[in-house]
Protein backbone atom coordinates (compact mmCIF):
# COMPACT_ATOMS: atom_id res chain seq x y z
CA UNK A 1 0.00 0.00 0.00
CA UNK A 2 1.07 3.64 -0.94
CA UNK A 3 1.27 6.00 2.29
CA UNK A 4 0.76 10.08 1.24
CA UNK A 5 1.55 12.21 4.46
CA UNK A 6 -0.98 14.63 4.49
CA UNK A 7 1.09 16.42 7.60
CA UNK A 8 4.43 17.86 6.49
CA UNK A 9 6.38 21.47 6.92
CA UNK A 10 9.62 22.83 4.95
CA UNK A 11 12.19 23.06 7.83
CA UNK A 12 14.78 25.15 6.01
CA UNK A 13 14.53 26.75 2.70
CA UNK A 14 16.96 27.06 -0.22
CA UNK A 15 19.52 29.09 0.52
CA UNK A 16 19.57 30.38 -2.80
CA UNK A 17 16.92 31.17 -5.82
CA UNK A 18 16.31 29.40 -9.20
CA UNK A 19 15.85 32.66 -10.59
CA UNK A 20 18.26 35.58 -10.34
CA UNK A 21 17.19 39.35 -9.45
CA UNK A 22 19.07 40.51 -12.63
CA UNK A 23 16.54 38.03 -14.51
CA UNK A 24 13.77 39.24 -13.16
CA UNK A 25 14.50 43.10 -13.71
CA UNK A 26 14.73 41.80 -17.37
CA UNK A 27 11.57 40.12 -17.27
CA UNK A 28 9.65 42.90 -15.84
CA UNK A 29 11.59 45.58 -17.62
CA UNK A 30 12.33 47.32 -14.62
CA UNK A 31 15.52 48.85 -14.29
CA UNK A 32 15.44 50.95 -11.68
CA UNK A 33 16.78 49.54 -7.74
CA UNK A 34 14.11 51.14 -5.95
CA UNK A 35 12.09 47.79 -5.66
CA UNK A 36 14.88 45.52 -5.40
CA UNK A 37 13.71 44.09 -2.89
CA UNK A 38 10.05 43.51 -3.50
CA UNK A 39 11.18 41.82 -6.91
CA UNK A 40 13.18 39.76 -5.08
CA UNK A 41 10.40 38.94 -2.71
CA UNK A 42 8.11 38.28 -5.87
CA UNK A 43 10.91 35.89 -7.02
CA UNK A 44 10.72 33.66 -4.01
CA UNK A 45 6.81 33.93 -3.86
CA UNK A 46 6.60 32.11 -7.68
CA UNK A 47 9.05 29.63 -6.68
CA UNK A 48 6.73 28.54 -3.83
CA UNK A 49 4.16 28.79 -6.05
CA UNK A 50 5.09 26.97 -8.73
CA UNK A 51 6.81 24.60 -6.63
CA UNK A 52 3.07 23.83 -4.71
CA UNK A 53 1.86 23.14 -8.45
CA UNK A 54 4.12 20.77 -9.14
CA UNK A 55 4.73 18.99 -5.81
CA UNK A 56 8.87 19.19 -6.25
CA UNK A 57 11.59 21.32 -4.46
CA UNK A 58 13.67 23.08 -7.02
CA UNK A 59 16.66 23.51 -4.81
CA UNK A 60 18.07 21.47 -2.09
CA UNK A 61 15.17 22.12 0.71
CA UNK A 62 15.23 20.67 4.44
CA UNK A 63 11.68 18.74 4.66
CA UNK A 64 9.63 17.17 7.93
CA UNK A 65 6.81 14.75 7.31
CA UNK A 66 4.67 13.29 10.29
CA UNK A 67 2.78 10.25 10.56
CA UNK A 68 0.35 8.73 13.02
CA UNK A 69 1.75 4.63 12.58
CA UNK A 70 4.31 3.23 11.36
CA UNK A 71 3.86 1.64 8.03
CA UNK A 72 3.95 -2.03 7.48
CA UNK A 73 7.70 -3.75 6.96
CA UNK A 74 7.93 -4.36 3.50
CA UNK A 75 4.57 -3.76 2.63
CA UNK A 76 3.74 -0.17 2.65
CA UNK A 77 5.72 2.56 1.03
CA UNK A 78 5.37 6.50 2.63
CA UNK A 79 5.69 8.59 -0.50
CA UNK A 80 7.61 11.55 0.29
CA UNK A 81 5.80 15.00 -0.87
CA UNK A 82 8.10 16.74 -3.31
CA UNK A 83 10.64 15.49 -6.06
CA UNK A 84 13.41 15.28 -7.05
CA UNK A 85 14.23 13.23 -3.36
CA UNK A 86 18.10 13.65 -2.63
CA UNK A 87 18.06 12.32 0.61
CA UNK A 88 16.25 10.53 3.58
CA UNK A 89 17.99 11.74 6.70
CA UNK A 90 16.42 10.02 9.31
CA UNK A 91 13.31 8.08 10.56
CA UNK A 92 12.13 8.80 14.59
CA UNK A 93 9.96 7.12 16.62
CA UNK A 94 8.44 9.62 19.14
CA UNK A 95 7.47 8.06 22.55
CA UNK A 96 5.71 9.29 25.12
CA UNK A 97 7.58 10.38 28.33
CA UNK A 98 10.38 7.73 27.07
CA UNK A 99 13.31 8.18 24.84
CA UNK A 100 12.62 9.00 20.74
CA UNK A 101 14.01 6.09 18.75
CA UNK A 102 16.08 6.98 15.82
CA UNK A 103 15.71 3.73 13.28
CA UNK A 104 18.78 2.42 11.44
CA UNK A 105 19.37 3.54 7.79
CA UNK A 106 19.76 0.03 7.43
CA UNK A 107 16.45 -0.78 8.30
CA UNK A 108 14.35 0.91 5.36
CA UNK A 109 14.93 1.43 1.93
CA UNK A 110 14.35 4.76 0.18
CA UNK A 111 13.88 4.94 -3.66
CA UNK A 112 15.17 8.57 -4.57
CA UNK A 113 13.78 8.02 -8.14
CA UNK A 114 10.10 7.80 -7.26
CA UNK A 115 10.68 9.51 -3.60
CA UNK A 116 9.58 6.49 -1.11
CA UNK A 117 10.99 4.59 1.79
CA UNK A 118 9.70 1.61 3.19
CA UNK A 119 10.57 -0.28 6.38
CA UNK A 120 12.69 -3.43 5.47
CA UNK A 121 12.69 -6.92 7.08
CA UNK A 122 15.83 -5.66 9.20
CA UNK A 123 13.61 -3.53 11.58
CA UNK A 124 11.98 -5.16 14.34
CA UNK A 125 8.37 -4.21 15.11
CA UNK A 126 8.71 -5.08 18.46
CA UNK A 127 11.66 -2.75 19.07
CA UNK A 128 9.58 0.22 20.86
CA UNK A 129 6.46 0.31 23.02
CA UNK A 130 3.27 1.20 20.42
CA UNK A 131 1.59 1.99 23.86
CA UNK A 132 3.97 5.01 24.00
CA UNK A 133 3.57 6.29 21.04
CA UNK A 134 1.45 9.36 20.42
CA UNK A 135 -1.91 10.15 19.34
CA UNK A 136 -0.88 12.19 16.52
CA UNK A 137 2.70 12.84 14.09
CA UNK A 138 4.55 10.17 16.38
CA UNK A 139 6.65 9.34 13.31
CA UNK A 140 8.73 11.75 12.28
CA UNK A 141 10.87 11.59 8.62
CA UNK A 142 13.43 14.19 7.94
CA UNK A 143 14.26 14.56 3.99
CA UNK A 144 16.10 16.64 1.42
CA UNK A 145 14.57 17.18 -1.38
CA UNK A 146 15.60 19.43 -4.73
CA UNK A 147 17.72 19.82 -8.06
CA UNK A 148 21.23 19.59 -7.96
CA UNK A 149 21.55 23.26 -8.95
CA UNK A 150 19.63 26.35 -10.45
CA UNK A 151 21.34 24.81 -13.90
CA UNK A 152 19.53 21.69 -13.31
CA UNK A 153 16.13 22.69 -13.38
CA UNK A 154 13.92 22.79 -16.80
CA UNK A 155 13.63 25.40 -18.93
CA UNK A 156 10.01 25.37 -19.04
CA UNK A 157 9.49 25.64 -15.40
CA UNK A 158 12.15 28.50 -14.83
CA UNK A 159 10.47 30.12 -17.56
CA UNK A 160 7.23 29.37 -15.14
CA UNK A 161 8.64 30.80 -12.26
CA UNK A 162 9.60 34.47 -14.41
CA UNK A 163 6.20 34.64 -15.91
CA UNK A 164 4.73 34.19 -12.36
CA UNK A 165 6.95 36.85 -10.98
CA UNK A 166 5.85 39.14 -13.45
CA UNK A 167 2.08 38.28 -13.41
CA UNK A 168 2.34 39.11 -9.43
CA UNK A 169 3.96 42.27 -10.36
CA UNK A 170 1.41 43.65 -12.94
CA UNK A 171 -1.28 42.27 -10.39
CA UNK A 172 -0.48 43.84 -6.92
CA UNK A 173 -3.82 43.46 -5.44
CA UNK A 174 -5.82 40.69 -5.13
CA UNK A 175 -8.52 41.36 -7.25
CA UNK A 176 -9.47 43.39 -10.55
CA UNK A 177 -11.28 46.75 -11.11
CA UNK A 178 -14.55 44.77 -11.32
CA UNK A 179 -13.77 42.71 -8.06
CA UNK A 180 -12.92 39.42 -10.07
CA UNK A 181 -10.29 37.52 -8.35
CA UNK A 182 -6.93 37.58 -10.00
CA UNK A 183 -6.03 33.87 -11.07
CA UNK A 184 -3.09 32.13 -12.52
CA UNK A 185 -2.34 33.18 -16.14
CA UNK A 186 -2.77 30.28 -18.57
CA UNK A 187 0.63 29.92 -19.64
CA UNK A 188 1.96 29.51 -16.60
CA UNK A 189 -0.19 26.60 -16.02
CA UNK A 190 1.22 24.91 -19.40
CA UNK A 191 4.76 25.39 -18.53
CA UNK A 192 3.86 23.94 -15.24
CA UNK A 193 2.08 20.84 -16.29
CA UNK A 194 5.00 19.70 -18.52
CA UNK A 195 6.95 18.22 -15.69
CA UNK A 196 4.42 18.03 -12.37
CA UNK A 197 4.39 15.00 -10.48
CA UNK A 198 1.05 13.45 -9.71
C-alpha cells in the first residue's frame, strides 16, 4: 500500500533562488533599484508557487513529514511530498515520556527516483512500546529534497517561475477593477504541467 503524508512542513529553505534578481529586472523591464527588494520577494513567492503546483523542491530544501503509525515492513511505502528526493535523513519514533528512537538507515529502503521509503525486514516491530507512542505525528521523517543546482532545473518551469513573478507584479492586489479575483495566467499553467508529479 502507498502512504501520502498529508502532515508535512519545509524546515529550512533554499539558501539560494532558481531565478536571479538581474533576470527578473529583465523580465519585468524594470531597471530601476528602488524595488529591489520587492522583486526579489516576488521571485521567491513564484518559486513557492510553482513549486506547490508541481509537488517538487527546485533547490536542495530541508523537509519534515509526520505520521500517526508506522507503516507495514515491507509492505507499505510513505511517498515523500516533493521530487526530485536527494536524501532521507532520518526516521524517529516519538514516545511518550520515554526516549525517541532513531531507526537504522539500514532498516528501510528509500527509492530517490520515485521519492519512497519503506521499512525493510531488518527492523523489528517489536523494538519500541506502540503503547507510548502518540496520538498524533509520532513518526517523524526528515528529507532533502531538490535539483542539484539552479542549472539543473527545466527550462520550461524556470520560464514558469519568471512569468509568475511578473504576473504578481502587474497584479499587486488581489482582485481586478470589477472585483474578479486575480487567477493564474494560462501559460503559466502549461509550462507547469509539462513536468508536475502526480
Amino acid at each position: 500500500m502507498q502512504i501520502k503524508p498529508a502532515n508535512w512542513i519545509v524546515k529550512t529553505e533554499p539558501t539560494t533562488e532558481p531565478v536571479t534578481l538581474a533576470e527578473i529586472k529583465a523580465q519585468t523591464k524594470i531597471t530601476s533599484s528602488d524595488e529591489d527588494t520587492f522583486l526579489t520577494t516576488l521571485g521567491v513567492v513564484a518559486r513557492q508557487f510553482c513549486e506547490k503546483h508541481q509537488r517538487r523542491c527546485y533547490l536542495e530544501t530541508a523537509l519534515e513529514i509526520y505520521l500517526d503509525q508506522l507503516p507495514q515492513v515491507d509492505r507499505d511505502s510513505v511517498i515523500l511530498p516533493r521530487l526530485p528526493l536527494i536524501s532521507v535523513d532520518s526516521l524517529k519514533i516519538l514516545q511518550t515520556g520515554a526516549a525517541t528512537i532513531t531507526v537504522p538507515a539500514t532498516q528501510y529502503d528509500v527509492d530517490l527516483v520515485f521519492g519512497r521509503i519503506k521499512l525493510n525486514s531488518n527492523f523489528d516491530p517489536n523494538s519500541y512500546d506502540k503503547t507510548l507512542l502518540p496520538g498524533y505525528n509520532g513518526i517523524v521523517i526528515n528529507c532533502k529534497a531538490g535539483y542539484a543546482s539552479a542549472a539543473k532545473l527545466p527550462y520550461t518551469t524556470k520560464q514558469a517561475i519568471l512569468l509568475m513573478v511578473s504576473f504578481l507584479n502587474e497584479n499587486r492586489v488581489a482582485v481586478t477593477e470589477r472585483g474578479d479575483a486575480v487567477s493564474m495566467p494560462d501559460a503559466v499553467k502549461a509550462l507547469l504541467q509539462q513536468n508536475k508529479v502526480y
